[in-house]
Protein backbone atom coordinates (compact mmCIF):
# COMPACT_ATOMS: atom_id res chain seq x y z
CA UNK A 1 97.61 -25.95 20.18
CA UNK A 2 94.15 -27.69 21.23
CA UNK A 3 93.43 -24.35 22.32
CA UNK A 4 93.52 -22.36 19.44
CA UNK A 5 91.68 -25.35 17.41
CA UNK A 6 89.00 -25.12 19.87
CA UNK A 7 88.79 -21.36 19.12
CA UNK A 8 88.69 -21.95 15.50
CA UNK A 9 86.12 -24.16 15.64
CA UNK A 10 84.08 -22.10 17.97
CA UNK A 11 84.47 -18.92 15.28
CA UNK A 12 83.17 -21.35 12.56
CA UNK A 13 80.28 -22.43 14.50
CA UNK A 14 79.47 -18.89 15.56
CA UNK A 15 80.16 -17.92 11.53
CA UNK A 16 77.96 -20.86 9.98
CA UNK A 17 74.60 -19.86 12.94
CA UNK A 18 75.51 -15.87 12.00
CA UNK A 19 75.27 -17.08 8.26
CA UNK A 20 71.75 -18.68 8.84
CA UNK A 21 70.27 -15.85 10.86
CA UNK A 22 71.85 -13.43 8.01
CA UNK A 23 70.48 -16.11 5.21
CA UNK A 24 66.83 -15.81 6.76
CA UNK A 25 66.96 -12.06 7.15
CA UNK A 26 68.50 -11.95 3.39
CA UNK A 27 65.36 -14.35 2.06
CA UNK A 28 62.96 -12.04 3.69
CA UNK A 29 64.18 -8.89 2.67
CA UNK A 30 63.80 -10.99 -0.90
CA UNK A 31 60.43 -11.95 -0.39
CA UNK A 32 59.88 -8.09 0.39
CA UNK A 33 61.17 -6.47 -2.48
CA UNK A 34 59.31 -9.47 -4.69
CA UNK A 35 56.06 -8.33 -3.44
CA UNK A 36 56.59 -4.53 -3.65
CA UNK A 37 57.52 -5.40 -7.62
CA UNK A 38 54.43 -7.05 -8.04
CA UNK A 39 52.20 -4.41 -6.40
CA UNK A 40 54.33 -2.11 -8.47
CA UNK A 41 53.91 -3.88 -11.97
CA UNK A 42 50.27 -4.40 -11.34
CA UNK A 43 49.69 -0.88 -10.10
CA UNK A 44 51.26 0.44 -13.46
CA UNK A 45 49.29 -1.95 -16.05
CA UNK A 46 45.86 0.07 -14.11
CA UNK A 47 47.09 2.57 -15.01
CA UNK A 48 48.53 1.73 -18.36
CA UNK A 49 45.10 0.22 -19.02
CA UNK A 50 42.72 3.38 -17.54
CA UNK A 51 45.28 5.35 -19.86
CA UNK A 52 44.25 3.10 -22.88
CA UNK A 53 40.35 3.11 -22.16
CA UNK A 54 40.13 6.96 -22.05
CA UNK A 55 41.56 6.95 -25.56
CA UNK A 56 39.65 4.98 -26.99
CA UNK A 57 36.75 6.64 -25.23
CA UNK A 58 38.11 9.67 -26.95
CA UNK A 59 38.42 8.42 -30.58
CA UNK A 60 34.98 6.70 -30.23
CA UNK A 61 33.97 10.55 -29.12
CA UNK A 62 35.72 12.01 -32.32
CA UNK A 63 34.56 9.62 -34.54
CA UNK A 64 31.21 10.66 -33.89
CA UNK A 65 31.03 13.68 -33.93
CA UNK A 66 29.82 15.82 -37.21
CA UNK A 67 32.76 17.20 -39.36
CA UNK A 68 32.79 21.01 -39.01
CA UNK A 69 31.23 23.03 -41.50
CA UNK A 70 33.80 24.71 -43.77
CA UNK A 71 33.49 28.42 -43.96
CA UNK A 72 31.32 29.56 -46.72
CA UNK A 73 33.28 32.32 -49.14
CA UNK A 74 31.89 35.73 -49.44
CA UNK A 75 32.28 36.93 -52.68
């Protein structure tokens, strides 16, 4: 009987140090993805804001230019 409690509490030892490794590996992999959404998020808002500029750098464009002429009528 001590024999198999010795085993059991070697396979919870060996669980609980393969649950820390797995924890760190699990908090990096975390840390990763974090990151990537970040550089993703502010990638996107560039773009979102170059997007934004070049319209208004288009409306500020249309606004000044001169109405076209309206076709005179031939009678």
């Amino acid at each position: 009987m001590s024999d198999d409690r010795e085993l059991r509490l070697a396979a919870k030892a060996n669980r609980e140090r393969l649950a820390v490794a797995h924890r760190e590996v699990v908090i990096q992999e975390e840390v990763k993805n974090a990151v990537d959404v970040r550089q993703n998020m502010a990638r996107l808002k560039e773009l979102r804001l170059a997007k934004e500029a070049q319209e208004a750098r288009t409306e500020i464009s249309k606004a000044n230019q001169r109405p076209a002429p309206k076709p005179k009528r031939f009678r």
